[in-house]
C-alpha atoms as a PDB file:
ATOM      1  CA  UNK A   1     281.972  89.089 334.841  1.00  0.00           C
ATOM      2  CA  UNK A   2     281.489  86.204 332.416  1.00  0.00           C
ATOM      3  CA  UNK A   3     280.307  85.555 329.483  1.00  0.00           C
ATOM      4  CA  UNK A   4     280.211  82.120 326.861  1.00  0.00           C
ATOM      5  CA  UNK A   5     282.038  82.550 323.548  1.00  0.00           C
ATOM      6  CA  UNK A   6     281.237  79.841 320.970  1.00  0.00           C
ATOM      7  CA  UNK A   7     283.170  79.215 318.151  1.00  0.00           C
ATOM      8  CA  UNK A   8     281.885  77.278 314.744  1.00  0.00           C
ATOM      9  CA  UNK A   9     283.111  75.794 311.847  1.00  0.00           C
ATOM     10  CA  UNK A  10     286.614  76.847 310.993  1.00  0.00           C
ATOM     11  CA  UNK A  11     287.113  79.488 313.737  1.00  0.00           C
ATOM     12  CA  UNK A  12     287.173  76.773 316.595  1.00  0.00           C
ATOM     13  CA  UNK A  13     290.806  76.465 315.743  1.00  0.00           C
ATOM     14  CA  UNK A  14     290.943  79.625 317.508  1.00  0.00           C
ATOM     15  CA  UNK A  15     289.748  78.699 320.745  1.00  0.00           C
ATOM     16  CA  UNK A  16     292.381  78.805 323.769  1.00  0.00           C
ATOM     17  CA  UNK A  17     293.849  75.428 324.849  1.00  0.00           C
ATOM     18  CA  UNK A  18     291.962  73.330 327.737  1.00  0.00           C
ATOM     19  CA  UNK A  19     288.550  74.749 326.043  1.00  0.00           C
ATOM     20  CA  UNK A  20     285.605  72.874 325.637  1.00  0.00           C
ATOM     21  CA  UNK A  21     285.445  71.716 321.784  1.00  0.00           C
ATOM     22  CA  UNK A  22     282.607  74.598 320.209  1.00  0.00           C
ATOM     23  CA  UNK A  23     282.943  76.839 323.441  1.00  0.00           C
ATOM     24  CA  UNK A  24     284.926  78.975 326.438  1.00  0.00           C
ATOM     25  CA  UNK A  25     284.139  80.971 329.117  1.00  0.00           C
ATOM     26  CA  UNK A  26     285.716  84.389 329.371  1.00  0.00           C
ATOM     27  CA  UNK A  27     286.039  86.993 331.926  1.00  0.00           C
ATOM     28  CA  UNK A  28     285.636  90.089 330.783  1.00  0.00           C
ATOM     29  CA  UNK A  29     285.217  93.840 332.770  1.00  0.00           C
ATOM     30  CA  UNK A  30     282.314  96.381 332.483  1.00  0.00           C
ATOM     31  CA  UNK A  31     283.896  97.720 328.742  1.00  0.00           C
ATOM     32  CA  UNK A  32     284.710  95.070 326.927  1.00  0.00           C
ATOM     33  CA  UNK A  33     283.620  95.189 323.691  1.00  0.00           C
ATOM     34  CA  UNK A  34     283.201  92.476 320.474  1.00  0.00           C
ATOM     35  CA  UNK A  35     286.131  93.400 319.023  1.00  0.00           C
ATOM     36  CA  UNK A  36     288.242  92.984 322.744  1.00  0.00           C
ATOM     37  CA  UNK A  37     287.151  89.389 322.480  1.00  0.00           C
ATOM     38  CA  UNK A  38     287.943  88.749 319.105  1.00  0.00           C
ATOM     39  CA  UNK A  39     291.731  90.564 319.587  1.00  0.00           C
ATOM     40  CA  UNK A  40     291.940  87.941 322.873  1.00  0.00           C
ATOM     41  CA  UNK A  41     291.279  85.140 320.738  1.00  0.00           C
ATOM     42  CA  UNK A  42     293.681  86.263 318.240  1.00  0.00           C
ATOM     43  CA  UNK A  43     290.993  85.983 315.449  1.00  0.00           C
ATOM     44  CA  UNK A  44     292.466  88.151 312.417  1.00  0.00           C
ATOM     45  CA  UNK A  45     290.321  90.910 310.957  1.00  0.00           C
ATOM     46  CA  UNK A  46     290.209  90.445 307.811  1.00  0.00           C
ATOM     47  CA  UNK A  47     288.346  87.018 308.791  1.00  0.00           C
ATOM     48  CA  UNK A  48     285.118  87.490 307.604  1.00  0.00           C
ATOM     49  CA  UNK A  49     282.425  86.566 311.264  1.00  0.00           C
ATOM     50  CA  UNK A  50     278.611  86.441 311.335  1.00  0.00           C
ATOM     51  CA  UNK A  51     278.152  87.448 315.411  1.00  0.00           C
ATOM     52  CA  UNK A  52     275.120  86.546 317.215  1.00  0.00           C
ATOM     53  CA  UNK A  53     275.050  87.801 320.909  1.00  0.00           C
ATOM     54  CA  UNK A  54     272.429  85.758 322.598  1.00  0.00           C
ATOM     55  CA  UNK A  55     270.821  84.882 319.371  1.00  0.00           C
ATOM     56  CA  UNK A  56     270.434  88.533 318.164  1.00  0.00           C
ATOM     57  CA  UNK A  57     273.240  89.671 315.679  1.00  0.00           C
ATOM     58  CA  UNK A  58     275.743  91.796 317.368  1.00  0.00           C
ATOM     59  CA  UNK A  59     278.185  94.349 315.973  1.00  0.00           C
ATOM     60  CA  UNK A  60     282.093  94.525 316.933  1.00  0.00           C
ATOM     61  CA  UNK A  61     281.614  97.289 318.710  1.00  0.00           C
ATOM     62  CA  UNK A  62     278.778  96.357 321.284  1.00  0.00           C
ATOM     63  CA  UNK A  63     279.852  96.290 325.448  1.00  0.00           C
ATOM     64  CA  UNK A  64     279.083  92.444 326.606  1.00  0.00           C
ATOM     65  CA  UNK A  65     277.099  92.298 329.407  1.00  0.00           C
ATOM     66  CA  UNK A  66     277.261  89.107 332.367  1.00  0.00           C
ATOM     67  CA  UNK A  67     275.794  85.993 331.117  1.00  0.00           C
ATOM     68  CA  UNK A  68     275.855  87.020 327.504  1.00  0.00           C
ATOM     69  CA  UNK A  69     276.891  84.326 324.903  1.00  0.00           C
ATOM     70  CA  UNK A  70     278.842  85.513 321.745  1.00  0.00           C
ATOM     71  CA  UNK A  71     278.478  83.106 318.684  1.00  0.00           C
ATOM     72  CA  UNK A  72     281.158  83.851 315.630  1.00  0.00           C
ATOM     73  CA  UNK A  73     280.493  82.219 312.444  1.00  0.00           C
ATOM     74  CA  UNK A  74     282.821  82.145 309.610  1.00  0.00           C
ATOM     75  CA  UNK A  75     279.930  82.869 306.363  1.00  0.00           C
ATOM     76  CA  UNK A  76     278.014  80.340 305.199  1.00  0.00           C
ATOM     77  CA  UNK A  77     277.762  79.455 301.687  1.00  0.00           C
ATOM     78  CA  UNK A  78     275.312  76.348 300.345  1.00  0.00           C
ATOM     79  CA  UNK A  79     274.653  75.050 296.698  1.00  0.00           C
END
């Protein structure tokens, strides 16, 4: 299975090499999970993420699904 994972702001530094410049494709299997993506990705924990699976805010431990698309956000702060 497949899914898009699209990475903003500072966390794009994170994406693996050859990726497109916000986004990747993964493949995943039937129990992979937020958190699975974010340890393949090497994103640290104690990174504070906003994640949006297909628009809808998703927790680490949700099972992706074919087609989904995982957005992580570092937080947003404005003035």
């Amino acid at each position: 299975m497949e899914v898009e994972v699209k990475l903003f702001a500072t966390l794009r530094d994170y994406l693996p090499k050859g990726s497109g410049k916000f986004s990747c494709k993964m493949e995943i299997d039937g129990r992979t999970r937020i958190r699975d993506l974010l340890e393949r990705l090497k994103i640290p924990k104690e990174i504070p993420k906003i994640i949006l699976v297909n628009g809808v805010h998703g927790k680490e431990d949700q099972v992706l699904k074919e087609g989904d698309v995982v957005s992580i956000f570092p937080p947003v702060a404005g003035g």
